[in-house]
Protein backbone atom coordinates (compact mmCIF):
# COMPACT_ATOMS: atom_id res chain seq x y z
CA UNK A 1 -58.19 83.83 -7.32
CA UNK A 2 -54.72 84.73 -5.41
CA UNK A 3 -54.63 86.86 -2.57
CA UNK A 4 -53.73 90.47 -3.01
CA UNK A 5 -50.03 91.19 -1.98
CA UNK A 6 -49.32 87.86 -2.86
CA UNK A 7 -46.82 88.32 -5.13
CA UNK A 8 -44.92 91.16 -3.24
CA UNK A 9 -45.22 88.46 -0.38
CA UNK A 10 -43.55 85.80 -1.90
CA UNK A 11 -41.19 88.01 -3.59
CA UNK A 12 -39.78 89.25 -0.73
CA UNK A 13 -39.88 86.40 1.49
CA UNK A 14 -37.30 84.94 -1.55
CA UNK A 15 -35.03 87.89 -1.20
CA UNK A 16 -34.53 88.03 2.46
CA UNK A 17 -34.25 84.19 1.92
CA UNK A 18 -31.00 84.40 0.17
CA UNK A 19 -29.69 87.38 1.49
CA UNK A 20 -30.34 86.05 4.86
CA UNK A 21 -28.29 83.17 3.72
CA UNK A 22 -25.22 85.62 2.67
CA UNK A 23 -25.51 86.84 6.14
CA UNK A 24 -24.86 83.83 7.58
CA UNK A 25 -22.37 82.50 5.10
CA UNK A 26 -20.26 85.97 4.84
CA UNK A 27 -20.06 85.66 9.20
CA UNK A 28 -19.21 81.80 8.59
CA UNK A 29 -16.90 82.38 5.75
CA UNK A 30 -14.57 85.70 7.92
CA UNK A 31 -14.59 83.28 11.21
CA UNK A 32 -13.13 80.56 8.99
CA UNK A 33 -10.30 82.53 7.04
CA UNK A 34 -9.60 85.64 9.76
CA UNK A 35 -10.93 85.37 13.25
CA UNK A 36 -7.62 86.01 15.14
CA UNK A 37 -7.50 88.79 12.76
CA UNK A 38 -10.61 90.20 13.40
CA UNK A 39 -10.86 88.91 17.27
CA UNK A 40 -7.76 91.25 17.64
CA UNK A 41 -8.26 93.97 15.58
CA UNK A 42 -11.50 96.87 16.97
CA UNK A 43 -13.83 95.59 18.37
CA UNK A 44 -16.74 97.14 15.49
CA UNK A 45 -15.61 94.78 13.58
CA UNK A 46 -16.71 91.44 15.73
CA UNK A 47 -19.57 93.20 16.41
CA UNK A 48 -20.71 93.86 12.93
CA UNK A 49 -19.72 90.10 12.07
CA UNK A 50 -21.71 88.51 15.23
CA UNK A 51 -24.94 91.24 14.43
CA UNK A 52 -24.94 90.09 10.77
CA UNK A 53 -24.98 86.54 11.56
CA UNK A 54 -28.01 86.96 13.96
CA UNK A 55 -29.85 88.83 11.54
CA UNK A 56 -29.29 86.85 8.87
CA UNK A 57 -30.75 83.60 10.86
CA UNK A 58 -34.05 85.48 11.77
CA UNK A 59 -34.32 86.48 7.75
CA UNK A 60 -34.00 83.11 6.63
CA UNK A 61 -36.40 81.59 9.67
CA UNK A 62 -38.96 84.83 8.51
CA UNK A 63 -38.50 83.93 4.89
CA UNK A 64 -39.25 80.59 5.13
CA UNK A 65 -42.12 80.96 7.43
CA UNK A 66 -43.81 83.57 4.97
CA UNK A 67 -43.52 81.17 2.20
CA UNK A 68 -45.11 77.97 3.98
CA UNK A 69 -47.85 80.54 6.42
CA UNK A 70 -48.13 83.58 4.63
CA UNK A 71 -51.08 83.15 2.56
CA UNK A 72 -53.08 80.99 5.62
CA UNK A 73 -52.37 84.03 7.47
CA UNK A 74 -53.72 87.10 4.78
CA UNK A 75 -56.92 84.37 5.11
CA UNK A 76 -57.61 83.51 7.93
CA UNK A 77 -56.01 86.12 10.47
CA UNK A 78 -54.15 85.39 13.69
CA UNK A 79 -55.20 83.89 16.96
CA UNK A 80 -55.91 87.84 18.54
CA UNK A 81 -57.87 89.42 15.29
CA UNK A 82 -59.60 85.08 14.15
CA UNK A 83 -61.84 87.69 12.09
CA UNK A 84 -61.09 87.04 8.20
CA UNK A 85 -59.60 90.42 7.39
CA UNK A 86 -61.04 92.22 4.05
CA UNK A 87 -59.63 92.89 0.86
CA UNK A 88 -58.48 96.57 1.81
CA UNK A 89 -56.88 95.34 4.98
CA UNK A 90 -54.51 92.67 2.75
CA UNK A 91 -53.65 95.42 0.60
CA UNK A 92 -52.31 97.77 3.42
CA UNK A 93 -50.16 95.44 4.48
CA UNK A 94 -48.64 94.53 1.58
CA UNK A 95 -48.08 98.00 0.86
CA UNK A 96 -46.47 98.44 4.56
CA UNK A 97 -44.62 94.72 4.18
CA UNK A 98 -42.88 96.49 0.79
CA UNK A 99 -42.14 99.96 2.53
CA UNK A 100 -40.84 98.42 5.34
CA UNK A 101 -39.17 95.10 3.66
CA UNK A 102 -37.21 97.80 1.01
CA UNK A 103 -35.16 99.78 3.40
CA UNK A 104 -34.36 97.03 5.31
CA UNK A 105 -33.05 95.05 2.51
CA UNK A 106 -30.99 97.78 1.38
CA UNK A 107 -29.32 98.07 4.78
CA UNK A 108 -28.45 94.28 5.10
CA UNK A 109 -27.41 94.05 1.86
CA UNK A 110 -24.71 96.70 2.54
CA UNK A 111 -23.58 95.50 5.92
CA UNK A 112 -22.78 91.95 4.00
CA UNK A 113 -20.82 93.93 0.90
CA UNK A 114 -18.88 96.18 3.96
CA UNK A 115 -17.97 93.07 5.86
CA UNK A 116 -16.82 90.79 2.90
CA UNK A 117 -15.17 93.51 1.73
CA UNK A 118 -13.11 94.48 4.29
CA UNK A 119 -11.98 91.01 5.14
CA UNK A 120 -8.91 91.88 7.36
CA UNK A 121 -4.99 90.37 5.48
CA UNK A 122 -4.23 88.06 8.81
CA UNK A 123 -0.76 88.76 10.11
CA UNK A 124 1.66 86.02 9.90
CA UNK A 125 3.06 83.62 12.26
CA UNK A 126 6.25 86.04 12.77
CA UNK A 127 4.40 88.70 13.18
CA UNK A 128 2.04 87.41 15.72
CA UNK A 129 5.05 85.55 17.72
CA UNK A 130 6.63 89.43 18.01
CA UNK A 131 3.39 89.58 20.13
CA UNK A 132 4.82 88.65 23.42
CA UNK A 133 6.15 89.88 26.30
CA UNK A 134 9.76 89.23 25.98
CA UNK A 135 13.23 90.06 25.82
CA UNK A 136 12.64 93.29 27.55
CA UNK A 137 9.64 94.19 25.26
CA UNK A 138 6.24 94.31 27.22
CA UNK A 139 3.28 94.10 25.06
CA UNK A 140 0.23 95.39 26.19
CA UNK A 141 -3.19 95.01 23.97
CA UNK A 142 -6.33 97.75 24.53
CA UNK A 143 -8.99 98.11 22.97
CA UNK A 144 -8.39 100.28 20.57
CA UNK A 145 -4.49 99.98 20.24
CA UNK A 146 -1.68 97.69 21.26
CA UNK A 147 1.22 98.75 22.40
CA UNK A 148 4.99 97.89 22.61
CA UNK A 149 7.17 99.30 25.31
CA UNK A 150 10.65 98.67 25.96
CA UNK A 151 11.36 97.29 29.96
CA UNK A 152 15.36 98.61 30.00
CA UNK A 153 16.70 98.96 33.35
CA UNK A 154 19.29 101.18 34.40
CA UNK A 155 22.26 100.37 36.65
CA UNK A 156 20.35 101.52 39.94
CA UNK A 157 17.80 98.64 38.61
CA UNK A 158 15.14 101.57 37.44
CA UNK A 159 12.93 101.02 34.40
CA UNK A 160 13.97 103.71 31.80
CA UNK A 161 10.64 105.08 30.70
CA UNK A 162 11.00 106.23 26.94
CA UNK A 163 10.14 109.83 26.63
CA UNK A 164 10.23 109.53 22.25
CA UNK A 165 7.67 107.44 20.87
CA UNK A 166 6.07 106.38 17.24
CA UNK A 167 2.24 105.95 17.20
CA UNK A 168 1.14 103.88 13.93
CA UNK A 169 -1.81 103.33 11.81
CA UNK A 170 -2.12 100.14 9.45
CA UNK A 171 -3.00 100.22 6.24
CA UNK A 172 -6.15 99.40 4.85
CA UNK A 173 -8.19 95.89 5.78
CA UNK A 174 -4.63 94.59 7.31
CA UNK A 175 -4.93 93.02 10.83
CA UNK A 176 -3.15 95.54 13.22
CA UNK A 177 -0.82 92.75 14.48
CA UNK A 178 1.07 92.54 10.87
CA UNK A 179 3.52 95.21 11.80
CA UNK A 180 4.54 93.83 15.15
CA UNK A 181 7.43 92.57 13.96
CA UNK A 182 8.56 94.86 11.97
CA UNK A 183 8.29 97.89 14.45
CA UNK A 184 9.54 95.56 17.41
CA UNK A 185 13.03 96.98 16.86
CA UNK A 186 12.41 100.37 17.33
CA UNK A 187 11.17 99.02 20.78
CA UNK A 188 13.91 97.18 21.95
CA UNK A 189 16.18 100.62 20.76
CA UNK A 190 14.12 102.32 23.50
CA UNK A 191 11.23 103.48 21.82
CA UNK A 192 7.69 103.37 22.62
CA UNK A 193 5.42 102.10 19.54
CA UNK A 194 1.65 102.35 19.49
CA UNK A 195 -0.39 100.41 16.43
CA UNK A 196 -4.12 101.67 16.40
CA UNK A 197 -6.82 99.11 15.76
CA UNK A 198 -9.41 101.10 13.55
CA UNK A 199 -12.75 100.62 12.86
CA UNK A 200 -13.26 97.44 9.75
CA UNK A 201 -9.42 98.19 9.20
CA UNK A 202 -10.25 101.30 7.53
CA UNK A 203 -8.03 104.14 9.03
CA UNK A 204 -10.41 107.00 7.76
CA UNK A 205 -13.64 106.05 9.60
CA UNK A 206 -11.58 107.63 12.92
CA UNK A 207 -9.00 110.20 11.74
CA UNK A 208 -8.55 111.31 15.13
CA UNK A 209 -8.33 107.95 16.64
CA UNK A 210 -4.34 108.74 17.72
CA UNK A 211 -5.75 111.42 20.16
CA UNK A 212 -6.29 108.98 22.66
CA UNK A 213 -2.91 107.14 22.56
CA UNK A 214 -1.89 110.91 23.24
CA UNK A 215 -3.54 110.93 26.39
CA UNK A 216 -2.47 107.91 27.73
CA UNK A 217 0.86 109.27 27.92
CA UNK A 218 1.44 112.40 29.00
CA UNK A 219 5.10 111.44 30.11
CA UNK A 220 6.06 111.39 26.06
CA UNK A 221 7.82 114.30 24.83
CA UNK A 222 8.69 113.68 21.42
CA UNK A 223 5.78 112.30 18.80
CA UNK A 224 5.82 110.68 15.73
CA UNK A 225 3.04 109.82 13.38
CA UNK A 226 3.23 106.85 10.76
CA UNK A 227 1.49 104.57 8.68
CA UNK A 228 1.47 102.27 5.67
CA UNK A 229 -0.41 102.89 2.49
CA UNK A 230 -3.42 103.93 3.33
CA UNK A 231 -3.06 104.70 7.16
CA UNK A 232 0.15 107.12 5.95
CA UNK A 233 -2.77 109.42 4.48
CA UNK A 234 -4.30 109.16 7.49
CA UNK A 235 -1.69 109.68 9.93
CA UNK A 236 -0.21 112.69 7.59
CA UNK A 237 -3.48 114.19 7.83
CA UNK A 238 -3.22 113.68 11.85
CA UNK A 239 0.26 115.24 11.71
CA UNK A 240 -0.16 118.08 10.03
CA UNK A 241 -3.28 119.05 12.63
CA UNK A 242 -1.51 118.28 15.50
CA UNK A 243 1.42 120.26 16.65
CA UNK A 244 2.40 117.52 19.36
CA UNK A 245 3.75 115.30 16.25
CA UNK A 246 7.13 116.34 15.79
CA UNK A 247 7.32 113.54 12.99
CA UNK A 248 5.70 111.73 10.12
CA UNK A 249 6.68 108.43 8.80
CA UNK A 250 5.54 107.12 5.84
CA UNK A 251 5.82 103.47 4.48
CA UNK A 252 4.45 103.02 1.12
CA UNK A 253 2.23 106.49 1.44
CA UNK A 254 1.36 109.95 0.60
CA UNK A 255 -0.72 112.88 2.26
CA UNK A 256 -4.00 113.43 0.71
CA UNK A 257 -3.37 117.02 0.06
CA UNK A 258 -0.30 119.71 0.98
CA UNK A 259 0.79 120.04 4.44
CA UNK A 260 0.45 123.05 6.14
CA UNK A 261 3.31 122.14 8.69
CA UNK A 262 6.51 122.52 7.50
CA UNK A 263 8.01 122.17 10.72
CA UNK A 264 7.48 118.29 10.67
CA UNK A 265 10.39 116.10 10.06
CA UNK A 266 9.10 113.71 7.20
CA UNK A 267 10.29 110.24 5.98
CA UNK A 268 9.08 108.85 3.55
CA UNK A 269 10.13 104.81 2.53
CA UNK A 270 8.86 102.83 -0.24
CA UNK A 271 9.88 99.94 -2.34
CA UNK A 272 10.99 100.57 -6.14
CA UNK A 273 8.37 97.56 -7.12
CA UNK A 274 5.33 98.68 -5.53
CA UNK A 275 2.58 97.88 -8.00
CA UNK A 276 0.12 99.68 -5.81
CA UNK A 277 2.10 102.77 -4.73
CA UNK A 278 4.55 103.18 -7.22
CA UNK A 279 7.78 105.55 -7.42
CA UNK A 280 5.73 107.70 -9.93
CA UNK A 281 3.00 108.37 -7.51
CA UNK A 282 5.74 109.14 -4.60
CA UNK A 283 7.31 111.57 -6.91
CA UNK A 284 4.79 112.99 -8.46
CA UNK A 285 3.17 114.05 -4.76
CA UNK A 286 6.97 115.47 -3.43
CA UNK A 287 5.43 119.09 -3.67
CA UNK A 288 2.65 117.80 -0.39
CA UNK A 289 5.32 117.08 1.84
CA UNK A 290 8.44 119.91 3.02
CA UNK A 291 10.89 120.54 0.92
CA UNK A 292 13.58 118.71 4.05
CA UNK A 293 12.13 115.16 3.67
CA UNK A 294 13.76 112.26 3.49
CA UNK A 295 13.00 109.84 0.76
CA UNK A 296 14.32 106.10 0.89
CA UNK A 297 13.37 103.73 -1.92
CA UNK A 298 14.27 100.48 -1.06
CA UNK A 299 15.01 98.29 -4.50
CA UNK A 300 12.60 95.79 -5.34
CA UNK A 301 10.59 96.07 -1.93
CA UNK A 302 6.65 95.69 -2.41
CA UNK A 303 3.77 96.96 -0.71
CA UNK A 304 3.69 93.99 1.60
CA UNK A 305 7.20 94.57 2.48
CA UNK A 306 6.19 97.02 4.69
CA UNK A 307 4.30 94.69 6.91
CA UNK A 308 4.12 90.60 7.53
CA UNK A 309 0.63 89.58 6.29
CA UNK A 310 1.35 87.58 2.75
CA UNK A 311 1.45 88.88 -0.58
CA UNK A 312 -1.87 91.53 -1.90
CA UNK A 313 -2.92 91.36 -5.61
CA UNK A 314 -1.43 93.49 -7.55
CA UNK A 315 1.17 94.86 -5.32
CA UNK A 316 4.11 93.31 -8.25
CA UNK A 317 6.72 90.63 -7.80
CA UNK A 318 10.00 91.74 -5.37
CA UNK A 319 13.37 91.20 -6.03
CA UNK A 320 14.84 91.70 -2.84
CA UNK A 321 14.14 89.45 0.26
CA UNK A 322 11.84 90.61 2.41
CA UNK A 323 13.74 90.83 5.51
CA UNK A 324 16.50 92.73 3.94
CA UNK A 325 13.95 95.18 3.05
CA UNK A 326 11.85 95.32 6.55
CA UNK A 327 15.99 95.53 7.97
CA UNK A 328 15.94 98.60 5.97
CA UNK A 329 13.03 100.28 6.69
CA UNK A 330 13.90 99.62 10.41
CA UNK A 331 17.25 101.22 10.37
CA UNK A 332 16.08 104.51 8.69
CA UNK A 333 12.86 104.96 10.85
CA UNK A 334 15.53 104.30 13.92
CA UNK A 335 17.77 106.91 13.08
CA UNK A 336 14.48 109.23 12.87
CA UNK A 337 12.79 109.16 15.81
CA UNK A 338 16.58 108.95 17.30
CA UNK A 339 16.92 112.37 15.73
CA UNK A 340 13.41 113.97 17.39
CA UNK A 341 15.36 114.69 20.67
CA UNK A 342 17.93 117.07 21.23
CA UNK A 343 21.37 115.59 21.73
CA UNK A 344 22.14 115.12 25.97
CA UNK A 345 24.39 117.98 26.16
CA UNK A 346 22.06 120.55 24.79
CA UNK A 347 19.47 119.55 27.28
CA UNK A 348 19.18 122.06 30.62
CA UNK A 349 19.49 120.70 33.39
């Protein structure tokens, strides 16, 4: 006659069995295909990955021991209780094995659907080489931002601090480093450009993440917000609660809701292809943003033209190179954040 619990045992020890072995193979699989992506992206990210991986060796080393010991053990007890334990005692800790077991696979069984799912797009080979510190550009990478600032000196042999600068948040799952190149520009015009690293490369699980590259630099005068996709939502949503941002930029993007600010200079830039944010959605959301914004729509630019990290399903097929488009989007977010501060002989002295 079998054991009572027995078949809650064995159940479970096949469940954690293969999801333990997801939780190895999901870590395996996101080192394989994205490590530099998520080795430089936030840090919550490696830690979930290295966590999961851990866990998902003791399941499948618990599993496997449950299925070859458990029922000598419900028998025949363990070296500090040798006593055969009764019938009742089995029960009880089946029950408890099933309360406890439940939970627990819930929980892993969501971290490994959050972490294959959020898979970070790896940045590109150009947009990693825009990385370095060169050509008057010094790149400096913390932990939960990188930043680009340009190293201009002026004929006494000073460094001209900027004092206008453009903090950015990446759209959704795409490695933080994708938009190096294409904001490098604005640095070597004399602009300082910050590119947050959020949390699984999902810019709404820290809305207020921007607050810190605030801090940092109190010697900025002039703020603006921007993002792509879904970071725009985010960083319009930042905007519009912080009166330091004197500007929002928007690649690819809308707010979530209306703006209370209408003091904020807005530009907004997407690409007349965009399967995923199309020219519909942009107009159709025009009454969220002040009536003064500036709309550019680049003609055949994609979603990915707004960054350098491959091509995303369903995004559509462009018609226009991409660094004709990026050269676009570069030249009308210069002439913005030129705009944010006053012309030189308006300033007091």
């Amino acid at each position: 006659m079998a054991q009572p619990g027995v078949a809650s045992r064995v159940t479970l020890a096949i469940l954690w069995l293969l999801l333990g072995a997801a939780m190895v193979a999901v870590p395996v699989w996101l080192g394989w295909t994205s490590w530099q992506a998520i080795l430089n992206g936030h840090p919550a990210m490696m830690v979930a990955v290295i966590i999961c991986g851990l866990l998902g060796f003791v399941a499948v080393a618990w599993s496997i021991a449950t299925l070859v010991l458990g029922g000598r053990q419900d028998r025949f007890g363990d070296p500090r209780h040798p006593a055969r334990r009764s019938e009742s005692q089995i029960r009880r800790r089946a029950v408890l094995r099933v309360v406890l077991a439940i939970p627990a696979l819930i929980v892993c069984g969501v971290l490994v659907g959050v972490l294959a799912w959020t898979r970070p797009y790896p940045a590109t080979a150009s947009a990693t080489s825009a990385m370095r510190s060169q050509n008057n550009v010094v790149v400096t990478d913390k932990l939960g931002w990188y930043e680009m600032q340009p190293a201009r000196k002026s004929q006494e042999g000073k460094v001209s601090k900027p004092t206008t600068a453009l903090v950015f948040v990446p759209g959704a799952r795409i490695d933080p480093r994708a938009y190096a190149a294409l904001l490098r520009p604005l640095v070597q015009s004399g602009y300082l450009v910050a590119v947050l690293k959020s949390p699984f490369g999902l810019a709404t699980t820290r809305p207020a993440q921007a607050e810190n590259v605030l801090r940092v630099h109190p010697e900025i005068k002039y703020w603006a917000a921007g993002g792509h996709s879904l970071g725009g939502v985010a960083a319009a949503s930042f905007a519009d609660a912080h009166p330091q941002i004197n500007a929002l930029i928007l690649y690819a993007s809308y707010p979530e809701k209306k703006l209370i600010r209408t003091d904020l200079k807005v530009l907004s830039v997407s690409g007349s292809a965009d399967g995923l944010v199309t020219s519909g959605e942009i107009e159709a959301t025009k009454g969220d943003l002040p009536a003064s914004t500036t709309y550019v729509i680049i003609p055949g630019a994609v979603h990915s033209d707004f960054g350098d990290y491959g091509r995303q399903p369903g995004e559509g097929t462009p018609t226009i190179d991409h660094a004709i488009a990026q050269s676009h989007t570069q030249q009308v977010t210069t002439d913005l954040l030129a705009s944010l501060a006053p012309p030189a002989s308006t300033v007091k002295k």
